[in-house]
PDB file of N, CA and C in Angstrom:
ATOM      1  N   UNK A   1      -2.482  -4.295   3.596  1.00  0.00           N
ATOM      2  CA  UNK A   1      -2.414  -3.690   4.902  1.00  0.00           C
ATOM      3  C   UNK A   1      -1.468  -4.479   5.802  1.00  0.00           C
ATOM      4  N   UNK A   2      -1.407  -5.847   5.461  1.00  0.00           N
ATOM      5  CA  UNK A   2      -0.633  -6.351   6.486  1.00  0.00           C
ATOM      6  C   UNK A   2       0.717  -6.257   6.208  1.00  0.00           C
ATOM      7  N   UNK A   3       1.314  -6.187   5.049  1.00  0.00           N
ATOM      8  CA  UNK A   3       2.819  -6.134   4.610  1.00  0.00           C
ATOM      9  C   UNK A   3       2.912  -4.558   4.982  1.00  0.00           C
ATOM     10  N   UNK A   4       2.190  -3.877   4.975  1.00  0.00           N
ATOM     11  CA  UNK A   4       2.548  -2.516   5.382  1.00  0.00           C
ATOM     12  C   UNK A   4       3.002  -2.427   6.747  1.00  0.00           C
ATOM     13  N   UNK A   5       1.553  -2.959   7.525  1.00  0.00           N
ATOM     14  CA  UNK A   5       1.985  -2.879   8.760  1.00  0.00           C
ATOM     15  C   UNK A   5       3.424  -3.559   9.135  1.00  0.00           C
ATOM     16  N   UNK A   6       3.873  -4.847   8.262  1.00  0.00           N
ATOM     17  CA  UNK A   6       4.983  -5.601   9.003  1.00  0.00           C
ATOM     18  C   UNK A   6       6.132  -4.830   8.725  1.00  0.00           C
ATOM     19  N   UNK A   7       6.154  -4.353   7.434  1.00  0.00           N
ATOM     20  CA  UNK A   7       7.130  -3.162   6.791  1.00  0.00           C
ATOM     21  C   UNK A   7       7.490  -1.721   8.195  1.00  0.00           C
ATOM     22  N   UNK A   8       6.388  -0.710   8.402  1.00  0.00           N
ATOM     23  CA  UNK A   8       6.231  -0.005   9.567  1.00  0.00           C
ATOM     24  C   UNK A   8       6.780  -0.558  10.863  1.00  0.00           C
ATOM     25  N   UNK A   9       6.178  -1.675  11.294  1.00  0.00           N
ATOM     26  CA  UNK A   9       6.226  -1.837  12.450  1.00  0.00           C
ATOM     27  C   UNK A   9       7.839  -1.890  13.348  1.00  0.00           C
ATOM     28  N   UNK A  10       8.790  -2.298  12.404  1.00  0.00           N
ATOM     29  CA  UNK A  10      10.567  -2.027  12.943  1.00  0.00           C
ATOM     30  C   UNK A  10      10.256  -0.839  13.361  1.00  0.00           C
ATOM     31  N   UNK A  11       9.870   0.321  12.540  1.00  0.00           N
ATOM     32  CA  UNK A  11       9.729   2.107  12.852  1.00  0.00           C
ATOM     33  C   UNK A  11       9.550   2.786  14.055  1.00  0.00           C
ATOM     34  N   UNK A  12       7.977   2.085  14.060  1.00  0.00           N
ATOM     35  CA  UNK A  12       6.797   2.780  14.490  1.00  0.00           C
ATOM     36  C   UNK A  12       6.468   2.061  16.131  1.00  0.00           C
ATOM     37  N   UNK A  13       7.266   0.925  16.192  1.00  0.00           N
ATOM     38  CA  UNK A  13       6.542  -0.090  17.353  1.00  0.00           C
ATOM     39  C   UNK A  13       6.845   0.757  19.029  1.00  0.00           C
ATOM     40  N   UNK A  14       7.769   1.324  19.535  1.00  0.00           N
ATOM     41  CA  UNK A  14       8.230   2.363  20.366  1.00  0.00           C
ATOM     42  C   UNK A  14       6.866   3.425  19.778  1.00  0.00           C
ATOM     43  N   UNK A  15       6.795   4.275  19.371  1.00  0.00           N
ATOM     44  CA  UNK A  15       6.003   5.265  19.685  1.00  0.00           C
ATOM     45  C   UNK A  15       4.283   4.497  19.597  1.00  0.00           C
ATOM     46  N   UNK A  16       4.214   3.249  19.643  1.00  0.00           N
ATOM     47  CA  UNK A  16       3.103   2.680  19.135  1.00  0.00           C
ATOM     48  C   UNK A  16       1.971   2.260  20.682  1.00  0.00           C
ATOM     49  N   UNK A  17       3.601   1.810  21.532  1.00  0.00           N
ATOM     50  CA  UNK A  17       3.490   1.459  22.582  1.00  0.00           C
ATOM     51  C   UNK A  17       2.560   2.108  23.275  1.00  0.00           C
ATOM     52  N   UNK A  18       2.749   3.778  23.133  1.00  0.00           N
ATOM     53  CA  UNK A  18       2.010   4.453  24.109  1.00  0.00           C
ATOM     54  C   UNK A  18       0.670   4.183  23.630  1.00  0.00           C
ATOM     55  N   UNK A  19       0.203   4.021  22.731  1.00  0.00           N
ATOM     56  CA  UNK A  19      -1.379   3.663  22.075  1.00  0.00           C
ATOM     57  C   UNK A  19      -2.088   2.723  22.682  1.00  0.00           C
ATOM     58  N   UNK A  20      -0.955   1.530  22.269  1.00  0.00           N
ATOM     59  CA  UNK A  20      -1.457   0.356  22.884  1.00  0.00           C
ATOM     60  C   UNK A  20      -1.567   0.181  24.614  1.00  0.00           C
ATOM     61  N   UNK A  21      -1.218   1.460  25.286  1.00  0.00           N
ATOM     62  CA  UNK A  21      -1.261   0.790  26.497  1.00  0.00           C
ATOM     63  C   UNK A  21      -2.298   1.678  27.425  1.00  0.00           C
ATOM     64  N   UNK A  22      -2.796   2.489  26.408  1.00  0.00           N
ATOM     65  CA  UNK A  22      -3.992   3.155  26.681  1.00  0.00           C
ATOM     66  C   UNK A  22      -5.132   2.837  26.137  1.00  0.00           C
ATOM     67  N   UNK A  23      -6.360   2.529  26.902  1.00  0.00           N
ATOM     68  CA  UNK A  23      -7.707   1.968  26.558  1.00  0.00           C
ATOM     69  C   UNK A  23      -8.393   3.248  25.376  1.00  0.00           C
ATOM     70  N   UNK A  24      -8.460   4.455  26.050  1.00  0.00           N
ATOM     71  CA  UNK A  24      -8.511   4.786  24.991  1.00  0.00           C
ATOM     72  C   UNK A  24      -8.042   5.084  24.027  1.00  0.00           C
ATOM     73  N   UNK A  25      -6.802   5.704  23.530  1.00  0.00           N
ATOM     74  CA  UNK A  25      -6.226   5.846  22.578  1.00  0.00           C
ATOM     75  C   UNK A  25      -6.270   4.477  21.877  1.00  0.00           C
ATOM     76  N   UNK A  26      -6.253   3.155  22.271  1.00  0.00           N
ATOM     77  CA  UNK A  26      -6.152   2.217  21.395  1.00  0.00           C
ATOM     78  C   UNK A  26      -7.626   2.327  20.930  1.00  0.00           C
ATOM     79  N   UNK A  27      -8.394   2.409  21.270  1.00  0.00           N
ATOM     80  CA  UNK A  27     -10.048   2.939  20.594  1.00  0.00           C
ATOM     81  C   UNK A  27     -10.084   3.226  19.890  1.00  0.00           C
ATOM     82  N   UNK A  28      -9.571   4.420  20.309  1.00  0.00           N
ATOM     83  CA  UNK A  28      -9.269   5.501  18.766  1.00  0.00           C
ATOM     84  C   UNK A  28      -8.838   5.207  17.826  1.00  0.00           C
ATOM     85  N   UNK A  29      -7.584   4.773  17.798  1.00  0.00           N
ATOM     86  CA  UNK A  29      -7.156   4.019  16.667  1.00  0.00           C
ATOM     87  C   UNK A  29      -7.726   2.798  16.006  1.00  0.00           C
ATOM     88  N   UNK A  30      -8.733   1.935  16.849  1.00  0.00           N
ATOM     89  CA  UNK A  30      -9.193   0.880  16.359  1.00  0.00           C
ATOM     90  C   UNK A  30     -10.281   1.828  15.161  1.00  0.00           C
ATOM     91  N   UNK A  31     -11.049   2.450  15.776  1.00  0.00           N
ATOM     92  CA  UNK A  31     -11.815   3.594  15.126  1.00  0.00           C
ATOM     93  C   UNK A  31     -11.692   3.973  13.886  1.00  0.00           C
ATOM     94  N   UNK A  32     -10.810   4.830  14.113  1.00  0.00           N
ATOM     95  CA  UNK A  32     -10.456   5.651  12.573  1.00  0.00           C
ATOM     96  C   UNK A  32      -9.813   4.297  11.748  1.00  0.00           C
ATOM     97  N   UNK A  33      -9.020   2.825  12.446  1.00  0.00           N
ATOM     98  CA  UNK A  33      -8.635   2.279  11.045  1.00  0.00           C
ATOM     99  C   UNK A  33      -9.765   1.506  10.519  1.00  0.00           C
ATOM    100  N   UNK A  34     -11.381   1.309  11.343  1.00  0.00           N
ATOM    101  CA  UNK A  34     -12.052   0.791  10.760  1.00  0.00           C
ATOM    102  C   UNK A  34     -13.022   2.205   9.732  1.00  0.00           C
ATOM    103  N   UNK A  35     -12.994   3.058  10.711  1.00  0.00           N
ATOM    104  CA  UNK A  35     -13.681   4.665   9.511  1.00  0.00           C
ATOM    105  C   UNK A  35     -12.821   4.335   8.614  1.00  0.00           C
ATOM    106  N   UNK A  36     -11.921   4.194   8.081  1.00  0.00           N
ATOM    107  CA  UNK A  36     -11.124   5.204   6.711  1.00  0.00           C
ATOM    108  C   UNK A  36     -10.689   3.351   6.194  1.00  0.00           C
ATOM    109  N   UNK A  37     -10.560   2.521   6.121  1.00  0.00           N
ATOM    110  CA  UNK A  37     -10.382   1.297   5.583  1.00  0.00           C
ATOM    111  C   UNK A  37     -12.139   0.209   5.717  1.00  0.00           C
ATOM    112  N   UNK A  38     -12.575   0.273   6.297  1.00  0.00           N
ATOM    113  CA  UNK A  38     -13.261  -1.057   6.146  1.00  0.00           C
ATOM    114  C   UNK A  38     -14.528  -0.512   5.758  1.00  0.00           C
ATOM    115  N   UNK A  39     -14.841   0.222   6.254  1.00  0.00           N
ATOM    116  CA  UNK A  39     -16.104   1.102   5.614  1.00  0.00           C
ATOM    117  C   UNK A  39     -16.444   1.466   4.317  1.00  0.00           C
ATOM    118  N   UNK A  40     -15.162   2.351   3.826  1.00  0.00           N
ATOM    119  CA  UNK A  40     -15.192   2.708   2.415  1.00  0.00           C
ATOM    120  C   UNK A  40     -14.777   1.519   1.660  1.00  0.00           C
ATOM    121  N   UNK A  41     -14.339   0.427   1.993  1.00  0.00           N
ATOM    122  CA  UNK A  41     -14.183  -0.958   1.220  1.00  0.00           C
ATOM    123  C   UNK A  41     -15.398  -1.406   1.094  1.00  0.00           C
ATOM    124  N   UNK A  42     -15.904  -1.702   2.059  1.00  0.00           N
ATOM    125  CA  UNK A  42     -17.170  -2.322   2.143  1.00  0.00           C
ATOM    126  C   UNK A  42     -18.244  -1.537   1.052  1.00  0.00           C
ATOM    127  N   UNK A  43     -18.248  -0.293   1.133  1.00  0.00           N
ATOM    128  CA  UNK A  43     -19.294   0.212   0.531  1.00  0.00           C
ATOM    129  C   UNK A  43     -19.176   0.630  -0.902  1.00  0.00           C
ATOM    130  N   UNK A  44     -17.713   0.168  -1.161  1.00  0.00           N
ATOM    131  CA  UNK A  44     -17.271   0.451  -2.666  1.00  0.00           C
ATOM    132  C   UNK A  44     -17.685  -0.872  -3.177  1.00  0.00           C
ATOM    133  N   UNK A  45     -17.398  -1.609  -2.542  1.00  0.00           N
ATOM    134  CA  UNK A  45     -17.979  -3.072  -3.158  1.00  0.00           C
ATOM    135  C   UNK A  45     -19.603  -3.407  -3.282  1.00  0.00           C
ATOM    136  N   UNK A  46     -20.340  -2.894  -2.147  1.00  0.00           N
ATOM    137  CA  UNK A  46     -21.439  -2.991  -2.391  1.00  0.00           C
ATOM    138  C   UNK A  46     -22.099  -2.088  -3.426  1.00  0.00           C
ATOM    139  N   UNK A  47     -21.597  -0.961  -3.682  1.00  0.00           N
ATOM    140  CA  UNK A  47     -22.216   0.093  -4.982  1.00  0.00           C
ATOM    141  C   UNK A  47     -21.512  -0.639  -6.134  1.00  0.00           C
ATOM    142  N   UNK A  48     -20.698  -1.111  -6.000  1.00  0.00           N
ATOM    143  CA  UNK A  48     -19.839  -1.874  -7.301  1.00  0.00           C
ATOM    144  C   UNK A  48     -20.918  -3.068  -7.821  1.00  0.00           C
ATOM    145  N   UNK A  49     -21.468  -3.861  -7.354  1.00  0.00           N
ATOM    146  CA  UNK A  49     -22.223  -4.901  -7.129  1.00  0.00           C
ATOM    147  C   UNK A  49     -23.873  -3.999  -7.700  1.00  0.00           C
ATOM    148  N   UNK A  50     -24.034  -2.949  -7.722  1.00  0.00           N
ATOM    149  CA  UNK A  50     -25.496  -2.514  -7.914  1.00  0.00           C
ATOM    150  C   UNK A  50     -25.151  -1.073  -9.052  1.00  0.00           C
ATOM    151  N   UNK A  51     -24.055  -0.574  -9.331  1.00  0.00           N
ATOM    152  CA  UNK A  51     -24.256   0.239 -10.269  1.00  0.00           C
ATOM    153  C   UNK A  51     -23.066  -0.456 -11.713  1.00  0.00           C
ATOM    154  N   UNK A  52     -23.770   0.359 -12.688  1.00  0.00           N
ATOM    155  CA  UNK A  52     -22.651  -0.139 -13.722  1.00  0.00           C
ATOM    156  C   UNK A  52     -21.192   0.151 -13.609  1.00  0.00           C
ATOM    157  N   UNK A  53     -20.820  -0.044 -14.403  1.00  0.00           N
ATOM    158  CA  UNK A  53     -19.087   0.363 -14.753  1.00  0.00           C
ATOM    159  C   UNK A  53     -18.942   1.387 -14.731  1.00  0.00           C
ATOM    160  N   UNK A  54     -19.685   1.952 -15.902  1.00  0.00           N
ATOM    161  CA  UNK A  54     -19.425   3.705 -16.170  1.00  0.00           C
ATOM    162  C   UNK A  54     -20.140   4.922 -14.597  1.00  0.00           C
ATOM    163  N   UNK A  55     -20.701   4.403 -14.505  1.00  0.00           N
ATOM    164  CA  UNK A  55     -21.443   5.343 -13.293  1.00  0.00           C
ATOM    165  C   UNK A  55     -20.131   5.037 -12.160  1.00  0.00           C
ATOM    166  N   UNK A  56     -20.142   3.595 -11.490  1.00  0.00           N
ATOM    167  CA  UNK A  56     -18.972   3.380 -10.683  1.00  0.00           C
ATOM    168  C   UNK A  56     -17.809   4.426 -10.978  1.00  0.00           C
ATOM    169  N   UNK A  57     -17.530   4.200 -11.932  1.00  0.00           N
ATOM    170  CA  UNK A  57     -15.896   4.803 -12.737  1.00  0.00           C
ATOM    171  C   UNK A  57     -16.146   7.018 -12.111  1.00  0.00           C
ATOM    172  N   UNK A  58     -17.597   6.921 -12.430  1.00  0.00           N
ATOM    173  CA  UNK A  58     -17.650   8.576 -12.453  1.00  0.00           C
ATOM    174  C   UNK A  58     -17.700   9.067 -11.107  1.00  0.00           C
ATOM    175  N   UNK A  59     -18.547   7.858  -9.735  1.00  0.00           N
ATOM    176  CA  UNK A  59     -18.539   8.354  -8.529  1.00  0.00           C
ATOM    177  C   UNK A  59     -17.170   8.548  -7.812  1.00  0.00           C
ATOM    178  N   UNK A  60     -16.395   7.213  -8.569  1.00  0.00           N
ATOM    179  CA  UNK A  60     -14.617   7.131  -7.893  1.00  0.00           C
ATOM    180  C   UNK A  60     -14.238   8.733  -8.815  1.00  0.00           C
ATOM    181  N   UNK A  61     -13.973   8.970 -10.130  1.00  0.00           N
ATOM    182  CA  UNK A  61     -13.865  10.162  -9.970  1.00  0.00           C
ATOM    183  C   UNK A  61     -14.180  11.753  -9.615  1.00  0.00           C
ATOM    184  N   UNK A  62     -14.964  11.648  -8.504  1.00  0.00           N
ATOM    185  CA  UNK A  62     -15.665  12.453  -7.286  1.00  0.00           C
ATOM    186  C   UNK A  62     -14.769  13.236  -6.525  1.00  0.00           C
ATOM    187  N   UNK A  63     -14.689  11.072  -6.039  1.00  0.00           N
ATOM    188  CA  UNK A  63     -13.659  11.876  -4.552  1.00  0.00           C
ATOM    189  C   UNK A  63     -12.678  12.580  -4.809  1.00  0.00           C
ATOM    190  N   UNK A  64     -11.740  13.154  -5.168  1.00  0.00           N
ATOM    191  CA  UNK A  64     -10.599  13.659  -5.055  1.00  0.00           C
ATOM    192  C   UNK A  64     -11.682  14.934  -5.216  1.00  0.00           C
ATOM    193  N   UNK A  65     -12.642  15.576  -6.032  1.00  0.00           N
ATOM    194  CA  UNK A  65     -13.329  16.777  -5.563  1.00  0.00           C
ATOM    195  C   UNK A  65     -13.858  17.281  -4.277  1.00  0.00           C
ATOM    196  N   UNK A  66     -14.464  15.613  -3.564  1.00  0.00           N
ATOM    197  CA  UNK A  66     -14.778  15.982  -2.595  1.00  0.00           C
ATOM    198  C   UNK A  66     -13.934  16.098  -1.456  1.00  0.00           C
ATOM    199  N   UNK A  67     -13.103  15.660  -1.389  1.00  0.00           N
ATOM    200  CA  UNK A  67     -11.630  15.418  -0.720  1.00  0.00           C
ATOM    201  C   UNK A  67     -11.520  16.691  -0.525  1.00  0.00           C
ATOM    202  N   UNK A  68     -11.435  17.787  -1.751  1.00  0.00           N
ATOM    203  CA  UNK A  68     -10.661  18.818  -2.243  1.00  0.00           C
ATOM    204  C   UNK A  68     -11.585  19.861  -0.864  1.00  0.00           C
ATOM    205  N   UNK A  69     -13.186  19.503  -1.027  1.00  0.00           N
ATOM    206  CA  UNK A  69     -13.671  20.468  -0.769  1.00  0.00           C
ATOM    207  C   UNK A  69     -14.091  20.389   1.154  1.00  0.00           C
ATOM    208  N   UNK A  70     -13.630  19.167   1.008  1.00  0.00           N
ATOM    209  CA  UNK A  70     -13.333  18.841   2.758  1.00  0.00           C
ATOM    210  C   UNK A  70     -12.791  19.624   3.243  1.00  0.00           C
ATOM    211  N   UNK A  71     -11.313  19.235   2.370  1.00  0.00           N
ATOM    212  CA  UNK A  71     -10.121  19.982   2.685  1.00  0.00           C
ATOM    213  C   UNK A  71     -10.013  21.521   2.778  1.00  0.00           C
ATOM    214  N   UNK A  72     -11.120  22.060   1.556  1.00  0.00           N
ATOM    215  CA  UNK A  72     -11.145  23.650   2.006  1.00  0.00           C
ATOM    216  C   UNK A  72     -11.973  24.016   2.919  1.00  0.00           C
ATOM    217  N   UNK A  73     -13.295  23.273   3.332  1.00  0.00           N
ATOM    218  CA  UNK A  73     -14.046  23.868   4.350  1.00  0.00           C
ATOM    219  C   UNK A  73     -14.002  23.298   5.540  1.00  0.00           C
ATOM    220  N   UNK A  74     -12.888  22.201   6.182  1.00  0.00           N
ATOM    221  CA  UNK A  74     -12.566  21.917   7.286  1.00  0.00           C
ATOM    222  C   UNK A  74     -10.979  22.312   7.722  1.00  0.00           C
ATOM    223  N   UNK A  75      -9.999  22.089   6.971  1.00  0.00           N
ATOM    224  CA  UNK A  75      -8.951  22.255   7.252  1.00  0.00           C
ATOM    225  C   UNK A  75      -8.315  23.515   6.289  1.00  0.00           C
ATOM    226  N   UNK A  76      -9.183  24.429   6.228  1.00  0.00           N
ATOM    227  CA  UNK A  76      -8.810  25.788   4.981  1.00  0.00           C
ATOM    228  C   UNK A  76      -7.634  25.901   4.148  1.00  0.00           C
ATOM    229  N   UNK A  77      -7.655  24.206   3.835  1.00  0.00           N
ATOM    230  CA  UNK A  77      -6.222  24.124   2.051  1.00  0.00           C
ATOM    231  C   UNK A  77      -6.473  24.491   1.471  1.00  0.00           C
ATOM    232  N   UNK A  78      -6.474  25.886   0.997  1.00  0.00           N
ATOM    233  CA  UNK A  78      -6.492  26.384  -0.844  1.00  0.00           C
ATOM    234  C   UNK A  78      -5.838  25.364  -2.027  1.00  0.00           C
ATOM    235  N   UNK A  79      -6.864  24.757  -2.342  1.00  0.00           N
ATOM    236  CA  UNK A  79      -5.903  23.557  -3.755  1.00  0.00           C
ATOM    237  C   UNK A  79      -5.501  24.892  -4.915  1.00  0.00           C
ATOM    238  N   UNK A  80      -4.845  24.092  -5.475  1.00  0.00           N
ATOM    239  CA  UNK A  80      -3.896  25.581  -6.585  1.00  0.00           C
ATOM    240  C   UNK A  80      -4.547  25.513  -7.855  1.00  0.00           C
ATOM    241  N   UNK A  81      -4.598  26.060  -8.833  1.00  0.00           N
ATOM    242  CA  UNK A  81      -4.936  26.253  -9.880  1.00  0.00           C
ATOM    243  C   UNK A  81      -4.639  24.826 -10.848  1.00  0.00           C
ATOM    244  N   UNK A  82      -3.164  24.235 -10.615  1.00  0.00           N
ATOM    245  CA  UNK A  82      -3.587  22.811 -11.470  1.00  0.00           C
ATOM    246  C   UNK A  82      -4.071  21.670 -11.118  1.00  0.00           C
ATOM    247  N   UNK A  83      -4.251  22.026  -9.601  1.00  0.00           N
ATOM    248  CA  UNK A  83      -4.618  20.800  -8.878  1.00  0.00           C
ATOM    249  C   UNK A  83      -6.314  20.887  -9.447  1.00  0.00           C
ATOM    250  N   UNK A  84      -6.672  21.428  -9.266  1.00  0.00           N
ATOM    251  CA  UNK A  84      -8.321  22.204  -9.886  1.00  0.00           C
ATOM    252  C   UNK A  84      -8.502  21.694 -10.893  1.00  0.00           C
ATOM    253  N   UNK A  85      -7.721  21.890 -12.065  1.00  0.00           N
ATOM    254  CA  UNK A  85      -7.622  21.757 -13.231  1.00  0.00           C
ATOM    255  C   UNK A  85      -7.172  20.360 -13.419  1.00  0.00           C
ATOM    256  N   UNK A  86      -6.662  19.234 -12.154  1.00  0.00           N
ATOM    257  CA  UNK A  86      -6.487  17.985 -12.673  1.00  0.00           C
ATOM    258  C   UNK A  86      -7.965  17.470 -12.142  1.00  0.00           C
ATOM    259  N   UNK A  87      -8.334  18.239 -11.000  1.00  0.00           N
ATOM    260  CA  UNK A  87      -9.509  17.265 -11.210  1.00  0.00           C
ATOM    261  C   UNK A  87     -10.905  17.558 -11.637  1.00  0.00           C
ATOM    262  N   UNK A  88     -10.744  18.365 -12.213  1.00  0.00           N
ATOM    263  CA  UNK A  88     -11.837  18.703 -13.212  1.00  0.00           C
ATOM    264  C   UNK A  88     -11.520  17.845 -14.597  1.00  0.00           C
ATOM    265  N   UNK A  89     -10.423  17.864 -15.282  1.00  0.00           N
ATOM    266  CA  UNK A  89      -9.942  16.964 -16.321  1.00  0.00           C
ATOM    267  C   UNK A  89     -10.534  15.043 -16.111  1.00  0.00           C
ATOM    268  N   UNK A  90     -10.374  14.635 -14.983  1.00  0.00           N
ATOM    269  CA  UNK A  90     -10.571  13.746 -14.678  1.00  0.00           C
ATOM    270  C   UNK A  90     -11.731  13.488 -14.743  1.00  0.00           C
ATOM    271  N   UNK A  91     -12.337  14.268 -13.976  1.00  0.00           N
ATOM    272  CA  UNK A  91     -14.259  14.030 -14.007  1.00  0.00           C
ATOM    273  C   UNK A  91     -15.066  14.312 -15.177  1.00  0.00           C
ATOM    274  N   UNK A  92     -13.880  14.977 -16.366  1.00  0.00           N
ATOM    275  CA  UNK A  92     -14.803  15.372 -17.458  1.00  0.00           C
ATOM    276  C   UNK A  92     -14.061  14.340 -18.488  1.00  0.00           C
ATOM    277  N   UNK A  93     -12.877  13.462 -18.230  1.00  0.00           N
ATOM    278  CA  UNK A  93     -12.779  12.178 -19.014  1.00  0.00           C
ATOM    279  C   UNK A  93     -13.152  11.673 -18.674  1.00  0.00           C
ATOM    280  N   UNK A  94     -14.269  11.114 -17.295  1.00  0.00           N
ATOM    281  CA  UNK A  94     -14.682  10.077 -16.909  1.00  0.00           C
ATOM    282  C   UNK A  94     -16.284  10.329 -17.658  1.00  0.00           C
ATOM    283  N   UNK A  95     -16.573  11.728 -17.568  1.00  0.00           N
ATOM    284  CA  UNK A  95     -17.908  11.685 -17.880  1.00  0.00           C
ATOM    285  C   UNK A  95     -18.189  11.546 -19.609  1.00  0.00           C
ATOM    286  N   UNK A  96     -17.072  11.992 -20.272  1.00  0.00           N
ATOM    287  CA  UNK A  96     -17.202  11.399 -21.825  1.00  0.00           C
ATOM    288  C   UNK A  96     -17.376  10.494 -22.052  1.00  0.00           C
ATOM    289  N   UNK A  97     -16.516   9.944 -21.955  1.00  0.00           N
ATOM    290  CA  UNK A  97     -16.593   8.006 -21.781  1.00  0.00           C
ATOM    291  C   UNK A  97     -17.607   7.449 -20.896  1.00  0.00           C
ATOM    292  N   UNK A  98     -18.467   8.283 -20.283  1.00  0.00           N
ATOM    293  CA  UNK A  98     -19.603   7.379 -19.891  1.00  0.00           C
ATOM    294  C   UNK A  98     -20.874   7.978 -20.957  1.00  0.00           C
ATOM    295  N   UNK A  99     -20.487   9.125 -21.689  1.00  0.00           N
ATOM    296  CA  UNK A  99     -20.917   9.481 -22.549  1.00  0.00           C
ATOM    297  C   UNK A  99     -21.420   8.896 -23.871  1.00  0.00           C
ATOM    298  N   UNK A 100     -20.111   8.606 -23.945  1.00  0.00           N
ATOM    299  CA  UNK A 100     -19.812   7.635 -25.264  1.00  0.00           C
ATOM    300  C   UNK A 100     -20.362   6.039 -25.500  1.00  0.00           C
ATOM    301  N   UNK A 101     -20.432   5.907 -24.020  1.00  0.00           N
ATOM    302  CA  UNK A 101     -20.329   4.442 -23.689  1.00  0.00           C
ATOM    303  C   UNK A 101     -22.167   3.798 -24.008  1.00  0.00           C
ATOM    304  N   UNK A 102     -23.087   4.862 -23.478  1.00  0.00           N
ATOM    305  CA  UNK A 102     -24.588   5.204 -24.148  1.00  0.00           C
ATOM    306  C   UNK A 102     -24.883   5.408 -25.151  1.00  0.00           C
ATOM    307  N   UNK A 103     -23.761   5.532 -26.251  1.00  0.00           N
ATOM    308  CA  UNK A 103     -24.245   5.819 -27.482  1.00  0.00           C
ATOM    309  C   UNK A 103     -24.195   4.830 -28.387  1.00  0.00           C
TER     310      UNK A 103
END
């Protein structure tokens, strides 16, 4: 995150300004970068720490379903037919191999 930000910041630092010089908008942004980074870190590590490998491996291949289905019932993206089909592929190699992995 931080080489990103130092990478960005030549870009981005002018339109950044206006963020930073508003109480709230800088909120906001403090906000969503702790929602969408520190949260889901935190809590990937702590389920990492209490479930196995194979279960871990099958919840990470989830999200991109649930992503999918965010995406259709909040922001109405129709995903396409191979996008469907990649992540169904995914969740059903993850679930063999956790298949396999019990036997």
């Amino acid at each position: 995150m931080l080489v990103a930000m130092v990478a960005a910041l030549p870009f981005g630092i002018h339109e950044a300004l206006t963020a930073l010089s508003d109480f709230k908008l800088l909120a906001a942004a403090i906000g969503v970068g702790i929602s969408s980074s520190v949260i889901p870190y935190v809590t990937d590590q702590l389920a990492m720490a209490r479930l196995s490998r194979a279960t871990f491996a099958l919840l990470l291949s989830i999200l991109p379903a649930t992503a999918t289905l965010i995406g259709f019932l909040v922001l109405a993206q129709i995903p396409t037919l191979p996008e469907l089909a990649g992540i169904a592929l995914v969740i059903t190699g993850i679930a063999l191999h956790r298949a396999k992995e019990k036997c």
